[in-house]
Protein backbone atom coordinates (compact mmCIF):
# COMPACT_ATOMS: atom_id res chain seq x y z
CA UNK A 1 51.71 -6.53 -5.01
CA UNK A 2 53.04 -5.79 -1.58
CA UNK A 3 53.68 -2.04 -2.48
CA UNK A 4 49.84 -2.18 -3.52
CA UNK A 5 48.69 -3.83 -0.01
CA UNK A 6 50.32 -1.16 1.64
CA UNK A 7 49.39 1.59 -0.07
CA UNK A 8 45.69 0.32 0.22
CA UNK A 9 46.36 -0.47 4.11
CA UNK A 10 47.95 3.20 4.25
CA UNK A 11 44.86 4.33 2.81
CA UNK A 12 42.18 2.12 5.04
CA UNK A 13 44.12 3.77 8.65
CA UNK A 14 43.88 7.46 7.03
CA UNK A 15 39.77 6.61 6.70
CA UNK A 16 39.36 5.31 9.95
CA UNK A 17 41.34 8.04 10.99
CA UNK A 18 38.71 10.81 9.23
CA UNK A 19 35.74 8.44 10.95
CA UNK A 20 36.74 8.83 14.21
CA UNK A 21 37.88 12.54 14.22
CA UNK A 22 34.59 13.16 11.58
CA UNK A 23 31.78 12.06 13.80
CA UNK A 24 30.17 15.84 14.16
CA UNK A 25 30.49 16.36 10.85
CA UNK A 26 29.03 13.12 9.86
CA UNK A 27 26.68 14.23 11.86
CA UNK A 28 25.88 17.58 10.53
CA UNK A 29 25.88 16.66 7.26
CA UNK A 30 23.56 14.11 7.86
CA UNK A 31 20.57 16.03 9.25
CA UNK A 32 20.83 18.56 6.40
CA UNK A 33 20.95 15.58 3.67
CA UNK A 34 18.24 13.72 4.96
CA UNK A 35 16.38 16.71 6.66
CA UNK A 36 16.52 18.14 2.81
CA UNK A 37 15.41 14.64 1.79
CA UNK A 38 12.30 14.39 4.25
CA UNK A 39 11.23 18.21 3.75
CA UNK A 40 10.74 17.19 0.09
CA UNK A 41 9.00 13.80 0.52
CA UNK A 42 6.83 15.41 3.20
CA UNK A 43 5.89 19.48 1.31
CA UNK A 44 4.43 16.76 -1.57
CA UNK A 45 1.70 15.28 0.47
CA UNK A 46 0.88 17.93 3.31
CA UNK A 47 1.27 21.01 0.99
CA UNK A 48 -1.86 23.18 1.93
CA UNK A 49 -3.73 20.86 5.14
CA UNK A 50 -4.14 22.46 7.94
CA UNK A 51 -1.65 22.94 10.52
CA UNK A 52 -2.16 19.75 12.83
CA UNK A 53 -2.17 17.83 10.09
CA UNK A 54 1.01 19.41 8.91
CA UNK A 55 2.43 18.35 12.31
CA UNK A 56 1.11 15.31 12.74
CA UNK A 57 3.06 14.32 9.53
CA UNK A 58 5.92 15.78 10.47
CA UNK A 59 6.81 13.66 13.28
CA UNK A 60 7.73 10.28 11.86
CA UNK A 61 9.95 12.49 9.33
CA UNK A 62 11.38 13.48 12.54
CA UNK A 63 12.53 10.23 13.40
CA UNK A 64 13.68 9.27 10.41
CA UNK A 65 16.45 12.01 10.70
CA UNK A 66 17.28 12.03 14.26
CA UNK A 67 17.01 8.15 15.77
CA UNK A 68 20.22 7.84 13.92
CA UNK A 69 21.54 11.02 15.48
CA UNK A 70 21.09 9.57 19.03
CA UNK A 71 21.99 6.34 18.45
CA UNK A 72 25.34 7.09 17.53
CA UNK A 73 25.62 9.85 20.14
CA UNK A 74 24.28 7.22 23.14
CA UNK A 75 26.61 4.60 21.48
CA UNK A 76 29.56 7.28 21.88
CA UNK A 77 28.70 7.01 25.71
CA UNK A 78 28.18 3.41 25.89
CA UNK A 79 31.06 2.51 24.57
CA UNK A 80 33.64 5.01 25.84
CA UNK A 81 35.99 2.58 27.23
CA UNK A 82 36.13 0.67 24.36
CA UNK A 83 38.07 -2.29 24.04
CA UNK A 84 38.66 -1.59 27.79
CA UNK A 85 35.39 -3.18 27.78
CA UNK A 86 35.38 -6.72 29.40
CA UNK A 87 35.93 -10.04 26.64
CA UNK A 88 32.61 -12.08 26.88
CA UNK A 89 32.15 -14.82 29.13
CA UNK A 90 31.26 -17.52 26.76
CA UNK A 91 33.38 -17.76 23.43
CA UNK A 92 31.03 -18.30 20.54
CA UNK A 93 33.38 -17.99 17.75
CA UNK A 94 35.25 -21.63 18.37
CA UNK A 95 36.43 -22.22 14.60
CA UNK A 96 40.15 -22.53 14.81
CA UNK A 97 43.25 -22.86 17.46
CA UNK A 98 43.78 -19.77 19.22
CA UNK A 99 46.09 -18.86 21.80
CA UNK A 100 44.22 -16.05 24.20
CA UNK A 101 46.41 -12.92 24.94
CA UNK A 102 46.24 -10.36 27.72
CA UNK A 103 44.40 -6.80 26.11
CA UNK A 104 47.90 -5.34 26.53
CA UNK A 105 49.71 -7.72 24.29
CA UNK A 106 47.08 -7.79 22.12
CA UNK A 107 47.31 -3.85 21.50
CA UNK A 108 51.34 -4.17 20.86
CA UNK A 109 50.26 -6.42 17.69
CA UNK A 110 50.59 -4.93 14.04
CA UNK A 111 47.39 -6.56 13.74
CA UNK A 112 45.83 -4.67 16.35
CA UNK A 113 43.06 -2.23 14.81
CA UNK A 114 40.16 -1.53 12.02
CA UNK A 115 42.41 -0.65 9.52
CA UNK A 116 42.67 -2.67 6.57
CA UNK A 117 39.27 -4.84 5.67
CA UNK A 118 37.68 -3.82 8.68
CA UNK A 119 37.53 0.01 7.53
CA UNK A 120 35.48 -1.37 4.74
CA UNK A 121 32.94 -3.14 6.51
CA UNK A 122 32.82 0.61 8.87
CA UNK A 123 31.70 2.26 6.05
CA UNK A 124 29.43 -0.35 4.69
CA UNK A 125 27.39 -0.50 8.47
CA UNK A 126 27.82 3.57 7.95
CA UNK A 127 26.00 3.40 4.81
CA UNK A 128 23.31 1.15 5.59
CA UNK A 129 21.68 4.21 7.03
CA UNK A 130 21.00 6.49 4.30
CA UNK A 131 20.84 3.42 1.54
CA UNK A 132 17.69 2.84 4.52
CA UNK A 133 16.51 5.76 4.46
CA UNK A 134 16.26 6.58 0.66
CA UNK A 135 14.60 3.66 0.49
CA UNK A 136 11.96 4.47 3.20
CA UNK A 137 11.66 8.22 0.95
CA UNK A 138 10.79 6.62 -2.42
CA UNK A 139 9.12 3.37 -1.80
CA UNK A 140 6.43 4.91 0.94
CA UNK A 141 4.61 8.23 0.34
CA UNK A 142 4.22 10.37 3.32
CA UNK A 143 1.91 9.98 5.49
CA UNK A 144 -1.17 12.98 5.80
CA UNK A 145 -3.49 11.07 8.23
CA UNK A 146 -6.08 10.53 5.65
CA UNK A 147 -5.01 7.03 4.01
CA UNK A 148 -6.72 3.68 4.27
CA UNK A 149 -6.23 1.25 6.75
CA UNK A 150 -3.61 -1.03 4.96
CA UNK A 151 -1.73 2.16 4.37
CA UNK A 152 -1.68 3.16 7.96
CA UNK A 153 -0.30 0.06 8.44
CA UNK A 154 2.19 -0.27 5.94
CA UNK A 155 3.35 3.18 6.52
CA UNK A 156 3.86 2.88 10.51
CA UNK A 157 5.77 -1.02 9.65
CA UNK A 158 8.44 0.50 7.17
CA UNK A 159 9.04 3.63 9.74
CA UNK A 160 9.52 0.87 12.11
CA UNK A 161 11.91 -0.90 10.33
CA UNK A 162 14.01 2.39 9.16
CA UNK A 163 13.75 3.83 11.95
CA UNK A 164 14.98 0.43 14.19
CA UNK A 165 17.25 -0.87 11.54
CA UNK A 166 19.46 2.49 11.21
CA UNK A 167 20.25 2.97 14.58
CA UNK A 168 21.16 -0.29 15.22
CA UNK A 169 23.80 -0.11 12.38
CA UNK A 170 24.75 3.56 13.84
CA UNK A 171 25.17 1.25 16.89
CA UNK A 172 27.39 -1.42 15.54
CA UNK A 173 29.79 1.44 14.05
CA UNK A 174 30.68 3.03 16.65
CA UNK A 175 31.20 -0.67 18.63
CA UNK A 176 33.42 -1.36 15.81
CA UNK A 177 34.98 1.58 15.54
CA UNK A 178 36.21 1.74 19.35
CA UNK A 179 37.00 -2.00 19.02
CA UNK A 180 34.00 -3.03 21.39
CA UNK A 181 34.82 -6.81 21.97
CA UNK A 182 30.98 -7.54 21.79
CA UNK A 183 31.48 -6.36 18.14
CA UNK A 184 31.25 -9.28 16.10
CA UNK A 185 28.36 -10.75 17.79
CA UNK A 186 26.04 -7.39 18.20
CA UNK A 187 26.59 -7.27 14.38
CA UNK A 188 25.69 -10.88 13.94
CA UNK A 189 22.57 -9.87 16.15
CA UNK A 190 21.76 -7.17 13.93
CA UNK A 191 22.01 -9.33 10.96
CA UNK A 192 18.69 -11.43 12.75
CA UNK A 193 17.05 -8.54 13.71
CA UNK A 194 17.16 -6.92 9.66
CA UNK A 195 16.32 -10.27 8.50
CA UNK A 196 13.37 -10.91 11.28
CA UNK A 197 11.70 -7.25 10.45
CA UNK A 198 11.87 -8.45 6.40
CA UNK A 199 9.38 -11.63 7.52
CA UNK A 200 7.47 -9.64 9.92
CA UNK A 201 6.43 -7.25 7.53
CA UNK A 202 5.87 -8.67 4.98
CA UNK A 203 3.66 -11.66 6.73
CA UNK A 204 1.77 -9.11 8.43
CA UNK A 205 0.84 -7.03 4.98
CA UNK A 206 0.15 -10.02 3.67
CA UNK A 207 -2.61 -10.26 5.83
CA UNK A 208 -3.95 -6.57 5.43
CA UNK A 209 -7.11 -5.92 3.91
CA UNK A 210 -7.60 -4.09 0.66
CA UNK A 211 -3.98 -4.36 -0.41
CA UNK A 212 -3.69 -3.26 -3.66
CA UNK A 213 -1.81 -5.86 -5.84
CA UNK A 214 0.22 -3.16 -7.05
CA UNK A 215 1.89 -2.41 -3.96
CA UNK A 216 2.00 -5.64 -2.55
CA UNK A 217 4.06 -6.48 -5.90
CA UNK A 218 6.11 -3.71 -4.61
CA UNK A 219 6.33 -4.34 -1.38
CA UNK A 220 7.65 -8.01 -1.97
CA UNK A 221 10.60 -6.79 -4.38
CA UNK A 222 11.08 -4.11 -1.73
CA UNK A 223 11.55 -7.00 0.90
CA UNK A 224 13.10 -9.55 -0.90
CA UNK A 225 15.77 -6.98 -1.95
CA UNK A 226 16.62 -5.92 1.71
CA UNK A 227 16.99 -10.01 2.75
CA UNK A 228 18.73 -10.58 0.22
CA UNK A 229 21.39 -7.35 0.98
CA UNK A 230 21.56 -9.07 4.59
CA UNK A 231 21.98 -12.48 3.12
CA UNK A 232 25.30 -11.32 0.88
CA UNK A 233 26.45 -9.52 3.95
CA UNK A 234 26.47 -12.13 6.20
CA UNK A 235 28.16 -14.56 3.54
CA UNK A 236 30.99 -11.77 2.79
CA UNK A 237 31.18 -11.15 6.40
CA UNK A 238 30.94 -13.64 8.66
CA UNK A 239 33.79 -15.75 7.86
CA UNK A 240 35.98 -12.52 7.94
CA UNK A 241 34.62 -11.80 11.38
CA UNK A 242 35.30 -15.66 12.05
CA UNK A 243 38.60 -15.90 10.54
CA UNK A 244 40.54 -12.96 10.39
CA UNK A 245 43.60 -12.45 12.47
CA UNK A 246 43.35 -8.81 12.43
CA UNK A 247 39.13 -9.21 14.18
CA UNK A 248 40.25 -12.17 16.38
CA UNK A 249 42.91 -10.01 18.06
CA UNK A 250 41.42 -6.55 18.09
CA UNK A 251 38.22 -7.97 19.46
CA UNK A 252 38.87 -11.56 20.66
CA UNK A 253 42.78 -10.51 21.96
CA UNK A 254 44.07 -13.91 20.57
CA UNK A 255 46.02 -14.84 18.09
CA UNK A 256 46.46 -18.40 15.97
CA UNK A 257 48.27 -20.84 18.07
């Protein structure tokens, strides 16, 4: 068993590894995957309108493809120190003794790092943006500009959401990634934020007029699937982020006293 843990923990340092020194090609292979993706959604419904038209659907296509992109570049920037970053003020992760360590001491600990479990839960906040995305491609035709009202609607609430709720994951890689010690609770943050959109959506639909059945049949599975995703995150999650010696001293720098 302990020749198994280490080969896994071996293997979770030589990902992390490829994450960090992989960003541009993350990056690259991104916008062709999901510019690919969007060209094909989009030829579908715009295929022989007139130019502005064309355009005009175009854009939120756009978005789809590069908010991502400059989310994880700006968070690149924002977070260039890293966990040279300053600990919070206020501790709001109490559970537990802990005995607080200098950022020094704390770096000098085997422990140290987001190796291990914590290179799983990278590539989980990693993948939340094309698992988004795909979902954005097939639930919601493209937009034209000739649609109903409730469509308009629908269509500019889901770009909303996969638009905000991708970068904001982009966003909480790259904290985690460069051992941010604001981490844990941006994530946490996050969590509300996916959950909130869920509710707002699908209370304001709800209230559209005209709404087919159909799609508001489909719009509720749609919805209820994404909470619930958020839901089983934050119960896997949270009491790792919580608990876990290797998160408390890469972000928290303290150890169990």
């Amino acid at each position: 068993m302990n020749r198994v843990a280490s080969n896994l923990h071996a293997r979770s340092i030589v990902l992390v590894d490829q994450l960090q020194n992989g960003i541009p090609k993350i990056l690259v292979c991104w916008a062709i995957a999901a510019g690919l993706a969007c060209a094909l959604r989009l030829s579908l419904a715009v295929w022989g309108l007139p130019l502005d038209r064309q355009l005009t659907g175009l854009l939120p296509y756009i978005l789809v493809v590069g908010a991502p992109i400059a989310s994880l570049i700006l968070a690149l920037r924002w977070f260039r120190r890293g966990d040279r970053l300053p600990q919070p003020t206020h501790r709001l992760a109490r559970i537990g003794r802990w005995k607080q360590l200098d950022p020094t001491a704390a770096r000098r600990l085997p422990f140290y790092g987001v190796s291990g479990l914590m290179a799983s839960l990278l590539v989980g906040m990693l993948l939340n943006v094309p698992v988004r995305t795909l979902e954005f491609l097939t639930a919601i035709p493209a937009f034209s500009g000739a649609a109903p009202s409730w469509f308009s609607l629908l269509f500019t609430l889901m770009l909303a959401d996969v638009v905000l709720l991708s970068s904001l994951y982009a966003i909480a890689f790259v904290a985690a990634l460069r051992r941010v010690p604001l981490f844990p609770r941006l994530l946490a943050a996050i969590w509300g934020i996916d959950l909130l959109m869920q509710v707002g959506v699908a209370k304001i639909m709800a209230g559209a007029p005209d709404l087919p059945p159909v799609v508001g049949t489909g719009l509720h599975d749609l919805l209820e699937g994404n909470v619930k995703k958020v839901l089983i995150s934050m119960a896997l999650w949270t009491p790792y982020l919580l608990l876990s010696k290797r998160v408390n001293v890469t972000f928290r720098h303290r150890i169990p006293a």
